[in-house]
C-alpha atoms as a PDB file:
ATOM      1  CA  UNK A   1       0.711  -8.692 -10.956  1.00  0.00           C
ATOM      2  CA  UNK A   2      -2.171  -6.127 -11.999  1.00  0.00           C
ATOM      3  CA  UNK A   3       0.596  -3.029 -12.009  1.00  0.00           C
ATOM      4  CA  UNK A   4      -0.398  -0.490 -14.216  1.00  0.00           C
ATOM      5  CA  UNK A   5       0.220   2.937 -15.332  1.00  0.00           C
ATOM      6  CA  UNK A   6      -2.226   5.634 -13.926  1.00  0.00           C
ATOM      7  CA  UNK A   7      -3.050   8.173 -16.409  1.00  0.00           C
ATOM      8  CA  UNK A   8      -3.474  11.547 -15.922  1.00  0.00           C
ATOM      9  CA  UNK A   9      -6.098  12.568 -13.317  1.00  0.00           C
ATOM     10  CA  UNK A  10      -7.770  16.327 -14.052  1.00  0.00           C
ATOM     11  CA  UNK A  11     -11.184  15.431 -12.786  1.00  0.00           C
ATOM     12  CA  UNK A  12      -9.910  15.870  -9.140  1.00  0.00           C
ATOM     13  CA  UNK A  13      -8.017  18.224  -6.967  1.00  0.00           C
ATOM     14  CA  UNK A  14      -4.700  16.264  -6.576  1.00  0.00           C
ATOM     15  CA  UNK A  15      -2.887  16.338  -9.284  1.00  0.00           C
ATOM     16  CA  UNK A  16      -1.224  12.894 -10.527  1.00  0.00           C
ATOM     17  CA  UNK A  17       0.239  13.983 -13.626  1.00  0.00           C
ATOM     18  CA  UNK A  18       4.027  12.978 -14.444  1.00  0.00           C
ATOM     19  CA  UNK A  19       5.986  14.878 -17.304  1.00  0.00           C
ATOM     20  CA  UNK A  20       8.274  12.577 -19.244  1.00  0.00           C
ATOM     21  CA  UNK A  21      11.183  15.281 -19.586  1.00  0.00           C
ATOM     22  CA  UNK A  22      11.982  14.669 -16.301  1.00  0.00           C
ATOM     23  CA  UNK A  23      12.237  10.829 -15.919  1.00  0.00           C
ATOM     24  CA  UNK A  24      12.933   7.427 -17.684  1.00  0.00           C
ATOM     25  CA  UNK A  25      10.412   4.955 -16.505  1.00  0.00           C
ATOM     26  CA  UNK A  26      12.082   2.176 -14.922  1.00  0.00           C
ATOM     27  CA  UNK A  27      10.772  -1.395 -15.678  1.00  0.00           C
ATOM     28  CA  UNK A  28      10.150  -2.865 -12.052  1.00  0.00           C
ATOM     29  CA  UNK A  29       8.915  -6.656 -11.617  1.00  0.00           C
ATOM     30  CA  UNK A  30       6.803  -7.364  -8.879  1.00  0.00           C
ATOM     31  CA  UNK A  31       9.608  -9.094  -7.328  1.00  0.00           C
ATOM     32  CA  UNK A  32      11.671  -6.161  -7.611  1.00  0.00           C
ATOM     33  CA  UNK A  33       9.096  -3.783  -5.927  1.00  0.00           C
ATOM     34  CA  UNK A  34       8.626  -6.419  -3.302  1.00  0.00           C
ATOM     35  CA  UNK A  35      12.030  -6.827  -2.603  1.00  0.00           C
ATOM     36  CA  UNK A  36      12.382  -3.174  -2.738  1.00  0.00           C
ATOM     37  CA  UNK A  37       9.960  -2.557  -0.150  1.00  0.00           C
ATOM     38  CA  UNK A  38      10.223  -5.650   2.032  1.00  0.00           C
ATOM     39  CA  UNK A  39      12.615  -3.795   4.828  1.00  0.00           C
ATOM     40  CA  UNK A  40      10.295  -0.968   5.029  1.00  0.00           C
ATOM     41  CA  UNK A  41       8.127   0.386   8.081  1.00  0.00           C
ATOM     42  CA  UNK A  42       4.900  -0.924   6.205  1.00  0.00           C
ATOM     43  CA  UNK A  43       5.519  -4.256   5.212  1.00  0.00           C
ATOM     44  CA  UNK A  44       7.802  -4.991   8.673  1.00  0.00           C
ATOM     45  CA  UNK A  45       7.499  -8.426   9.188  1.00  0.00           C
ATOM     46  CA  UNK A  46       6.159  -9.223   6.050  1.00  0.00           C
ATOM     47  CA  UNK A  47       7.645 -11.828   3.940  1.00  0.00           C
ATOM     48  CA  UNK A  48       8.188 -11.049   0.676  1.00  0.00           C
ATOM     49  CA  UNK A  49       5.762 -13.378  -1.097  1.00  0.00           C
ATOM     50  CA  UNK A  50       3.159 -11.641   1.287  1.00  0.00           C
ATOM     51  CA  UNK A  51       4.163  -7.730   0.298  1.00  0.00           C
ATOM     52  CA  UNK A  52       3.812  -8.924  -3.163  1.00  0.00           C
ATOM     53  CA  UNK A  53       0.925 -10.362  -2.598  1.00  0.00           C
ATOM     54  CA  UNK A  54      -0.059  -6.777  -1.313  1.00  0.00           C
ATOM     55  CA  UNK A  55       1.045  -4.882  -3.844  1.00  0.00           C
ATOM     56  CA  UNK A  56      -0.842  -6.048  -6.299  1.00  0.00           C
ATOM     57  CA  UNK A  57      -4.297  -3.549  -6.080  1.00  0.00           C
ATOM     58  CA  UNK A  58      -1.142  -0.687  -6.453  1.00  0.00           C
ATOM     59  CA  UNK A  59      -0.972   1.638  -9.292  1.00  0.00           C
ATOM     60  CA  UNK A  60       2.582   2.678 -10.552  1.00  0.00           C
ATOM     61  CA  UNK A  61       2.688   6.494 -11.164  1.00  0.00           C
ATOM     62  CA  UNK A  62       6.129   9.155 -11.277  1.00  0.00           C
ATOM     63  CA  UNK A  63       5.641  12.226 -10.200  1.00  0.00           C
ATOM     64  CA  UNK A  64       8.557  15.581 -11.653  1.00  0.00           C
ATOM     65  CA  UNK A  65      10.578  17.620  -9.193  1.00  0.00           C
ATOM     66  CA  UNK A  66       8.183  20.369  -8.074  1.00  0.00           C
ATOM     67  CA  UNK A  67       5.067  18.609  -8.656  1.00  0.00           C
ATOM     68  CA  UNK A  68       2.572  18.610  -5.988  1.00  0.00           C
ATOM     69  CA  UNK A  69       1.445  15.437  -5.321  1.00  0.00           C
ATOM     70  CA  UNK A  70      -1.573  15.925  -2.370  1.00  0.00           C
ATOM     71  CA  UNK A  71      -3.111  19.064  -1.860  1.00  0.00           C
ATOM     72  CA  UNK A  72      -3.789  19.736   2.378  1.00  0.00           C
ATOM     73  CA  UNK A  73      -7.114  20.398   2.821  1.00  0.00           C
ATOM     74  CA  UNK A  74      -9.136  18.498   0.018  1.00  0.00           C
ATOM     75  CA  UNK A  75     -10.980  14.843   0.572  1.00  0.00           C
ATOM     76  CA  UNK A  76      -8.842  12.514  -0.831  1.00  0.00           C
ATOM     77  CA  UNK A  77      -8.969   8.251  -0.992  1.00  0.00           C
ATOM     78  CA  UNK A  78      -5.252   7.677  -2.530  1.00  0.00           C
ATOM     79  CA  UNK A  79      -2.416   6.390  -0.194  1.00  0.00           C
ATOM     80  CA  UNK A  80       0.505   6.290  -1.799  1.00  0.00           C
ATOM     81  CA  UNK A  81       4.194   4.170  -1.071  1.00  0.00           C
ATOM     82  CA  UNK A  82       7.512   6.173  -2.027  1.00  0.00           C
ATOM     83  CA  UNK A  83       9.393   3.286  -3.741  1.00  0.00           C
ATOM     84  CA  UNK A  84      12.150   6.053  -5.170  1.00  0.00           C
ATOM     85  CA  UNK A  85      12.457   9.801  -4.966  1.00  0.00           C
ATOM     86  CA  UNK A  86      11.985  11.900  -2.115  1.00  0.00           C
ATOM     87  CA  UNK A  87       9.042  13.902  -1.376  1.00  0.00           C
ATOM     88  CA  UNK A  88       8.175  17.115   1.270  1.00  0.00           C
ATOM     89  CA  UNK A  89       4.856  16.838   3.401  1.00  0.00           C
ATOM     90  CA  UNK A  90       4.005  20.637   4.032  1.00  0.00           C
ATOM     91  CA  UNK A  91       1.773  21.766   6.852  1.00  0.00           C
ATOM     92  CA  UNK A  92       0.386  25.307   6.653  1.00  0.00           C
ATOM     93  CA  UNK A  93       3.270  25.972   3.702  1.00  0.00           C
ATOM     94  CA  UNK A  94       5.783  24.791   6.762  1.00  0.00           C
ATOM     95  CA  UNK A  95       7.889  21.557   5.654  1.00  0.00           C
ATOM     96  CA  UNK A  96       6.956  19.194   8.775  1.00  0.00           C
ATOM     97  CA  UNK A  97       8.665  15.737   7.087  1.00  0.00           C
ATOM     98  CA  UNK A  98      11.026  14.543   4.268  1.00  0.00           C
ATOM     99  CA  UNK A  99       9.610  11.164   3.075  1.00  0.00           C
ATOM    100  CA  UNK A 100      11.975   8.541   1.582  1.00  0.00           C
ATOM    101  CA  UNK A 101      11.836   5.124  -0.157  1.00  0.00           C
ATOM    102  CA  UNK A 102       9.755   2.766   1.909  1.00  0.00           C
ATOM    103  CA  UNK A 103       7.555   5.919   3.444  1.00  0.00           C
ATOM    104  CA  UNK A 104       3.793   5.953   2.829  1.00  0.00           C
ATOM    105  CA  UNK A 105       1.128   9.168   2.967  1.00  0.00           C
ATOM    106  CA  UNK A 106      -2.380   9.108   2.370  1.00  0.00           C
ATOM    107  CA  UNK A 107      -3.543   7.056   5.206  1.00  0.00           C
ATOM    108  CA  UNK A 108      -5.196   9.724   7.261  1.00  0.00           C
ATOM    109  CA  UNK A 109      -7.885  11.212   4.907  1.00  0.00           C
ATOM    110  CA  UNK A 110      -8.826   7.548   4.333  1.00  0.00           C
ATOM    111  CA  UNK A 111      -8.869   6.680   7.965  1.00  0.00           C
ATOM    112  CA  UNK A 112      -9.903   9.936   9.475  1.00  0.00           C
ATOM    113  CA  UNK A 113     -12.364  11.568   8.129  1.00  0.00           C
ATOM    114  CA  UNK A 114     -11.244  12.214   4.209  1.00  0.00           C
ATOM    115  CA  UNK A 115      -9.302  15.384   4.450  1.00  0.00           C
ATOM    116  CA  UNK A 116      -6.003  15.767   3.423  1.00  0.00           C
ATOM    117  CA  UNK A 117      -4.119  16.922   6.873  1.00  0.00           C
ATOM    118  CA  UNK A 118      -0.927  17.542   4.841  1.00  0.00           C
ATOM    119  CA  UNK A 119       0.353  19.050   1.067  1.00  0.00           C
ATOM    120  CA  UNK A 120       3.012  16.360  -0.410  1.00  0.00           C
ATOM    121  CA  UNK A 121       5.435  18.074  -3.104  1.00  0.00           C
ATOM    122  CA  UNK A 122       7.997  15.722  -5.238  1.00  0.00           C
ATOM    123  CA  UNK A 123      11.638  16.508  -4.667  1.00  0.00           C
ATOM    124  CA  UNK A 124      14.124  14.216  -6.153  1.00  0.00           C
ATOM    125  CA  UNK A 125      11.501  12.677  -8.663  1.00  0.00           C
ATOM    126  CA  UNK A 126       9.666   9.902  -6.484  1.00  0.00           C
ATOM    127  CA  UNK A 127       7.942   7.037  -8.040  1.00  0.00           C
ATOM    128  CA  UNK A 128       5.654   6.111  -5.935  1.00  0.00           C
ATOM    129  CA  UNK A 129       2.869   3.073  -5.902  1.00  0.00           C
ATOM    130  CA  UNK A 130      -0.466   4.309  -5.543  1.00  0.00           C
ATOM    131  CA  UNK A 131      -3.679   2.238  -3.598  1.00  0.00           C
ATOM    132  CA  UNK A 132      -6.675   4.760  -5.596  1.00  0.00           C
ATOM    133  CA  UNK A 133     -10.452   4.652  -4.390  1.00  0.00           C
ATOM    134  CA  UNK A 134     -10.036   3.922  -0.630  1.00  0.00           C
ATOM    135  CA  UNK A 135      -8.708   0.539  -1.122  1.00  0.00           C
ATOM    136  CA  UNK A 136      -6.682   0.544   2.451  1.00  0.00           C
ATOM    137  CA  UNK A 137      -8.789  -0.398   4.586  1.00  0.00           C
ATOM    138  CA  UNK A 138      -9.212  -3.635   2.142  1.00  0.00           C
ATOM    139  CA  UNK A 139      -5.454  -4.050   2.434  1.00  0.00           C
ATOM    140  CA  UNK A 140      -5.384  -3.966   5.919  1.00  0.00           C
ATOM    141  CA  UNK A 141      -8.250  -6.704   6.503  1.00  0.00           C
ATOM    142  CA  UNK A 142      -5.927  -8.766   4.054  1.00  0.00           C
ATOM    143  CA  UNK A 143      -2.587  -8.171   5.582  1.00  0.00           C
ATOM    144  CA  UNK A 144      -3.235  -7.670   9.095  1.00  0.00           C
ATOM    145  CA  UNK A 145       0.593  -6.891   9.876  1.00  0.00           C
ATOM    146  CA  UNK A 146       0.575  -3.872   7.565  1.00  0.00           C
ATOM    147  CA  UNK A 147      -2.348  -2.610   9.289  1.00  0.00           C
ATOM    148  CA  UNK A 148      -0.140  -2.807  12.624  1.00  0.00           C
ATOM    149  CA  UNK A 149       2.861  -1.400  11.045  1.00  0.00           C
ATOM    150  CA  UNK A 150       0.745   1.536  10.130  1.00  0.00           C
ATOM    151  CA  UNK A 151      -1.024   2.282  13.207  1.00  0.00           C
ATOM    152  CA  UNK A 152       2.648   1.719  14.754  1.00  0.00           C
ATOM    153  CA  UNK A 153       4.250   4.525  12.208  1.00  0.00           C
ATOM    154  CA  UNK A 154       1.244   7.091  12.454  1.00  0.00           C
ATOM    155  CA  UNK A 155       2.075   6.899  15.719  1.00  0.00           C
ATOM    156  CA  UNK A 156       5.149   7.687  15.525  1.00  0.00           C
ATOM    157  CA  UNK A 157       4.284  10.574  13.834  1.00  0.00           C
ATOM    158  CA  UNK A 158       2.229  11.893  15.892  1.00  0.00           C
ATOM    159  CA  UNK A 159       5.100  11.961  18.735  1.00  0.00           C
ATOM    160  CA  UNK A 160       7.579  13.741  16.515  1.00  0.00           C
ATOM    161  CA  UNK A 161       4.782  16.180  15.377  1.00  0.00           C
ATOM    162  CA  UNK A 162       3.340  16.821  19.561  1.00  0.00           C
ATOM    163  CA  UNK A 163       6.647  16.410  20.935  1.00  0.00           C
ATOM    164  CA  UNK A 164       7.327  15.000  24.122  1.00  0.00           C
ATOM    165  CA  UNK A 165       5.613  16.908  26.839  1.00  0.00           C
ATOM    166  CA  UNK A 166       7.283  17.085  30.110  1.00  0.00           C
ATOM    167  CA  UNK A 167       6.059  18.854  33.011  1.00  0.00           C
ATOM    168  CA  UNK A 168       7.760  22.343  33.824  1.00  0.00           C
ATOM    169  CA  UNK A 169      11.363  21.730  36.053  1.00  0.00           C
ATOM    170  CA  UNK A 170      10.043  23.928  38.760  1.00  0.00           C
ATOM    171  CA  UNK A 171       7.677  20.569  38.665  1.00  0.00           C
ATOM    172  CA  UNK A 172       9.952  18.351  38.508  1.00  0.00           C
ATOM    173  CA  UNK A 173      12.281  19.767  41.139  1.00  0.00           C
ATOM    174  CA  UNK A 174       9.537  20.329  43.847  1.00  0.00           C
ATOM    175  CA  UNK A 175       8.357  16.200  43.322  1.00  0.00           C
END
């Protein structure tokens, strides 16, 4: 698998620098991050030879409590897979989401139109794999399914972000 390391990234607004004093890198095997993430919303019908098979563009980076990880407002081309850790996406400085092992971000800048629509912040120290450089829309012409699953979850989102909208009762009641 072509796993690596990502080194620390200053020459760009987002931040992807991990402090050591805060975690013990774990040695994962690509079957062990496949495995990992083969019951999650992304890779949902996925066998595992396939999400390893996917995973292997992915950079492995760690990210310390506190650390912001995406920056709302700024272009960005990352999208990023929580493998451990939790994370908080912020809207406006308002926490909208709580994002878990098997969660993704990312995929709206590099979809949309390059801005980051959301701030990510590491909670319980997340290590996450990183796609860098726009490299999702690649991964989705490979692996159609994950492109579904995605489309599926962002939409998903977007209900629990609009909320339902009903008409008003006096509307209901008068039908």
């Amino acid at each position: 698998m072509k796993m690596r390391t990502r080194k620390a990234r200053n020459n760009r607004s987002e931040e992807m620098m991990s402090s050591t004093s805060e975690w013990v890198p774990v040695a994962w095997r690509t079957v062990d991050l496949a495995a990992a993430l083969a019951g999650a919303p992304l890779f949902d019908g996925c066998a595992e030879r396939e999400v390893a098979s996917a995973l292997t563009e992915f950079d492995d980076v760690r990210f310390p409590s506190g650390r912001r990880i995406v920056i709302e407002g700024p272009r960005g081309s990352d999208f990023f897979v929580v493998v451990t850790g939790t994370a908080a996406v912020l809207v406006d400085g308002w926490r909208v989401a709580t994002l878990g092992p098997g969660d993704f971000f990312g995929e709206i800048a590099i979809l949309g139109d390059g801005v980051r629509s959301a701030s990510v912040r590491a909670e319980a120290p997340p290590h996450c794999l990183v796609l860098p450089n726009g490299k999702l829309e690649q991964l989705i012409l490979d692996h159609p399914q994950v492109g579904i699953n995605l489309i599926r979850a962002v939409i998903g989102r977007f209900r629990n972000v609009s909320g339902r909208r009903q008409p008003p009762a006096a509307e209901l009641a008068s039908a």
